[in-house]
N, C-alpha and C. Protein backbone atom coordinates (compact mmCIF):
# COMPACT_ATOMS: atom_id res chain seq x y z
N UNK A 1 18.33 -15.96 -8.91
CA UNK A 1 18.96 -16.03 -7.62
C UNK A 1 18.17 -17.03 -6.76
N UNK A 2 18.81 -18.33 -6.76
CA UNK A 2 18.16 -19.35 -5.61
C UNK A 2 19.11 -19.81 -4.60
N UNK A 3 18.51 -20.16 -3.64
CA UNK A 3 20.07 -20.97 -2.39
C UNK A 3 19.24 -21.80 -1.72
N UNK A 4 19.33 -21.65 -0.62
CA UNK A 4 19.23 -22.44 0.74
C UNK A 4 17.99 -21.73 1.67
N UNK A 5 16.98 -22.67 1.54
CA UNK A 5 15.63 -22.00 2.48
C UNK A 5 15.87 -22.47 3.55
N UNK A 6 16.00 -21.54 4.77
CA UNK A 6 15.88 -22.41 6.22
C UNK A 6 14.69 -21.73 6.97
N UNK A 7 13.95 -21.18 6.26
CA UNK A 7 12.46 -20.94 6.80
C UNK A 7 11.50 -20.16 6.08
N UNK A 8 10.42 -20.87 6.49
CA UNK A 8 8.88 -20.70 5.52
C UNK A 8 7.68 -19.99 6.92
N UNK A 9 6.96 -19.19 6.60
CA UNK A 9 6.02 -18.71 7.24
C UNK A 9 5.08 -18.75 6.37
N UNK A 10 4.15 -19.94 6.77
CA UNK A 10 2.82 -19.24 5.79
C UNK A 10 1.75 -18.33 6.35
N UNK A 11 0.71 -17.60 5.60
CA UNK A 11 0.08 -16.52 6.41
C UNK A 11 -0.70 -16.16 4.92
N UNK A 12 -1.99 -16.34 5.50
CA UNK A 12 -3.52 -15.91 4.63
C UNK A 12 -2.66 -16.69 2.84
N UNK A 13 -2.64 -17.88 2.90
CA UNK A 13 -2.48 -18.25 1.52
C UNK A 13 -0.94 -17.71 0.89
N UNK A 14 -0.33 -16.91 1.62
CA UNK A 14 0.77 -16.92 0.83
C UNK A 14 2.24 -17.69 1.83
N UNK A 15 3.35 -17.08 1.32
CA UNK A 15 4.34 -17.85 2.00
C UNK A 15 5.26 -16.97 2.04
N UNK A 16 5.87 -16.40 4.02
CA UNK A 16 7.19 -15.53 4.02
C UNK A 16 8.29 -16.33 3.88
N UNK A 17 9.46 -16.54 3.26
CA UNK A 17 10.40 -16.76 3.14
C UNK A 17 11.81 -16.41 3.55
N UNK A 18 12.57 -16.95 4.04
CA UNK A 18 13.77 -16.56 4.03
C UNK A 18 14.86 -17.39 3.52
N UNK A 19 15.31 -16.66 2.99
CA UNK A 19 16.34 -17.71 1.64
C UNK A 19 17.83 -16.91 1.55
N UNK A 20 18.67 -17.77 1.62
CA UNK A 20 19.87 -17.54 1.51
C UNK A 20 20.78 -17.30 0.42
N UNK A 21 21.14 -16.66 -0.27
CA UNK A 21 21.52 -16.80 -1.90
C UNK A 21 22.78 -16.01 -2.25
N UNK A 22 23.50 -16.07 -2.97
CA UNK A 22 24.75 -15.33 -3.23
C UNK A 22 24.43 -15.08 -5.21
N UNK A 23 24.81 -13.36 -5.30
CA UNK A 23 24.49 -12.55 -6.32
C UNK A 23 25.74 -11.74 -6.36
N UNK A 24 26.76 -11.93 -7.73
CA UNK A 24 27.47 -11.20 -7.88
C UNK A 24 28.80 -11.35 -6.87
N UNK A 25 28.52 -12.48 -6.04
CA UNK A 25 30.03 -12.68 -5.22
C UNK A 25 29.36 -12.50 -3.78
N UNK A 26 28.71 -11.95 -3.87
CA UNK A 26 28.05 -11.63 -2.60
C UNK A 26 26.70 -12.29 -2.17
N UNK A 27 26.89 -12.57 -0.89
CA UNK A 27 25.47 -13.62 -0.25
C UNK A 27 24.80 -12.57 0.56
N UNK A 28 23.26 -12.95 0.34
CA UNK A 28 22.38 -12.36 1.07
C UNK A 28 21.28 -12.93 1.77
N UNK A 29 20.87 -12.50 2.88
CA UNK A 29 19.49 -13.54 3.79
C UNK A 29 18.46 -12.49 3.09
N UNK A 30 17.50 -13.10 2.29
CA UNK A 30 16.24 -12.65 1.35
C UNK A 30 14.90 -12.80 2.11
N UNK A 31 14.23 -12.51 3.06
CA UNK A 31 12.97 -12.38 3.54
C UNK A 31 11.76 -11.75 2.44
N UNK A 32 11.02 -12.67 2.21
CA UNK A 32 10.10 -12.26 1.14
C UNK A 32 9.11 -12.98 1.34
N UNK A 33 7.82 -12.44 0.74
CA UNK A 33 6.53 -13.17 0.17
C UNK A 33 6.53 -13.53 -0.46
N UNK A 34 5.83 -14.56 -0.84
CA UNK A 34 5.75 -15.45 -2.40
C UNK A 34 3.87 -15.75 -2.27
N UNK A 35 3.81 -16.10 -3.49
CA UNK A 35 2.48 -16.37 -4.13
C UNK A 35 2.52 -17.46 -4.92
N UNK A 36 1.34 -18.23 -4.22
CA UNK A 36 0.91 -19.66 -5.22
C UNK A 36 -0.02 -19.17 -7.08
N UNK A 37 1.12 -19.59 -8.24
CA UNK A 37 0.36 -19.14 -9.33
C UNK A 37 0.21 -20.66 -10.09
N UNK A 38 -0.86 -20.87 -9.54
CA UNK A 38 -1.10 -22.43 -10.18
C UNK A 38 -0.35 -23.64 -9.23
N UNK A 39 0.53 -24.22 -9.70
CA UNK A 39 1.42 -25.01 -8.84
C UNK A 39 2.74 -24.42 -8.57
N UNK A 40 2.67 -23.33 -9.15
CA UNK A 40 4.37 -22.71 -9.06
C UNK A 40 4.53 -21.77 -7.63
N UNK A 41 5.34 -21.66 -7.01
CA UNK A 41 5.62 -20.61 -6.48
C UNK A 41 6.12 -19.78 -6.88
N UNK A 42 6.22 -18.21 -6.49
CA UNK A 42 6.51 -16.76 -7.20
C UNK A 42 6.82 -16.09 -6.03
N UNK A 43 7.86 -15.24 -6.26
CA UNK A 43 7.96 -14.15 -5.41
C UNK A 43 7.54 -12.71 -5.56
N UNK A 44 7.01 -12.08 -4.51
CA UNK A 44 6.60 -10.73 -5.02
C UNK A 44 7.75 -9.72 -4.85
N UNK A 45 7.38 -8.28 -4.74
CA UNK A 45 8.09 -7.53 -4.69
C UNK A 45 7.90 -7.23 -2.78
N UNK A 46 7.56 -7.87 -2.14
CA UNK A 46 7.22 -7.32 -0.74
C UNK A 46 8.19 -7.95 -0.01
N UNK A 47 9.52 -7.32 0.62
CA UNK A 47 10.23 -7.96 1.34
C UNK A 47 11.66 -7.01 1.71
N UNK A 48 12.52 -7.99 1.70
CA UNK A 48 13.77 -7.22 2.01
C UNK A 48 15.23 -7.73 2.37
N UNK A 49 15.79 -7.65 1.43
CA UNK A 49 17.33 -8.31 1.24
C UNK A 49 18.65 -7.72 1.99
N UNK A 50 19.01 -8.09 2.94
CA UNK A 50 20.31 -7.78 3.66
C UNK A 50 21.33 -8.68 4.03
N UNK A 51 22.67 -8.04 3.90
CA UNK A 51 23.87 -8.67 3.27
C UNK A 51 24.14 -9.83 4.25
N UNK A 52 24.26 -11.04 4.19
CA UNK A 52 24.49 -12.08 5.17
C UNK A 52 25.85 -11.82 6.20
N UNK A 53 26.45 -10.78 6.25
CA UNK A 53 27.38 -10.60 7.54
C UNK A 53 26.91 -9.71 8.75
N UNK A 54 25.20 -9.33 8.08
CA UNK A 54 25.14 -8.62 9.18
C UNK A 54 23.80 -9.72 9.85
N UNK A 55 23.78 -10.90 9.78
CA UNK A 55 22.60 -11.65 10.31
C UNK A 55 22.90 -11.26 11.54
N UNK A 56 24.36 -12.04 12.11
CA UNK A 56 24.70 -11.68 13.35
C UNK A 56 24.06 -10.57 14.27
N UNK A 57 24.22 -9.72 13.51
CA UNK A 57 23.76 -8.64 14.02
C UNK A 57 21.91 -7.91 14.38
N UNK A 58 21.01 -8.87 13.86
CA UNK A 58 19.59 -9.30 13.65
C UNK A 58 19.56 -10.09 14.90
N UNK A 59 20.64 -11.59 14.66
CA UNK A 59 20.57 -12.31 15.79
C UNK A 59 20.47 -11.87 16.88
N UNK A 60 21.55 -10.82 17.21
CA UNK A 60 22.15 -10.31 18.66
C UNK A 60 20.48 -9.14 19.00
N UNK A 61 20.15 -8.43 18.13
CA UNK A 61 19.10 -7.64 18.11
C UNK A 61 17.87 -8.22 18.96
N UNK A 62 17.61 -9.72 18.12
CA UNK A 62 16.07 -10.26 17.86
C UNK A 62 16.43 -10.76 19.37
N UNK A 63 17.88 -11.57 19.94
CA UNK A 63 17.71 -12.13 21.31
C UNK A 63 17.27 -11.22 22.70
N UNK A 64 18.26 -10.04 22.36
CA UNK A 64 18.01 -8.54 22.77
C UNK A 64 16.78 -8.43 23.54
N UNK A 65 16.00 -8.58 22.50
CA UNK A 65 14.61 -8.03 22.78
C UNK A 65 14.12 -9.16 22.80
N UNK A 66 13.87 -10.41 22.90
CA UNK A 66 12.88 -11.65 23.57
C UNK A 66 13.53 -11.76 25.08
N UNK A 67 14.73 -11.18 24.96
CA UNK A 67 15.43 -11.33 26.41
C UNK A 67 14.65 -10.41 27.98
N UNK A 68 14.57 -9.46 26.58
CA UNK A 68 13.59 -8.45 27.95
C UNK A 68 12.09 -8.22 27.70
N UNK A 69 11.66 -8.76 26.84
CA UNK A 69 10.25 -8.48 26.51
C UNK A 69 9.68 -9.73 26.52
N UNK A 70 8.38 -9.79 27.19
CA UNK A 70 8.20 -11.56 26.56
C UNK A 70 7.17 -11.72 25.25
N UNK A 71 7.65 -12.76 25.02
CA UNK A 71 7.16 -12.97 23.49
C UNK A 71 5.77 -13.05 23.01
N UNK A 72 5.04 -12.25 22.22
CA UNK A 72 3.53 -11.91 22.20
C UNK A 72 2.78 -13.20 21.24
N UNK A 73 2.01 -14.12 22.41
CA UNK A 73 1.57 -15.14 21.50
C UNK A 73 0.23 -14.71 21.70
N UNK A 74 -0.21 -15.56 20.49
CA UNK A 74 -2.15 -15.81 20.54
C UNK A 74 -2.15 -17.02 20.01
């Protein structure tokens, strides 16, 4: 299962991902870790796959709350 990356987080040597992919007829937004094994990248088991019609619904969430909270930088 591969698609369309439209974002990378790296953090302590590894890399969060979010990847877009369709399995079985069905597309999903894939948020995951991956691990450098040599030159390859790998994905682990640490993450979490939900069905791409409900991004919208993440979207409307995530604005939600930067709307009334302000955003915690360092």
């Amino acid at each position: 299962m591969t698609g369309t990356v439209p974002f990378d987080q790296p953090y302590q040597g590894n890399l969060w991902r979010l990847e877009i992919s369709t399995h079985d007829g069905r597309t999903f937004a894939n948020w995951r870790k991956w691990y450098w094994q040599g030159t390859d990248l790998r994905p682990t088991r640490q993450g979490t796959t939900i069905p791409l019609e409900r991004i919208v619904e993440l979207h409307d969430a995530l604005g939600a709350y930067l709307a009334s909270e302000p955003p915690l930088l360092k």
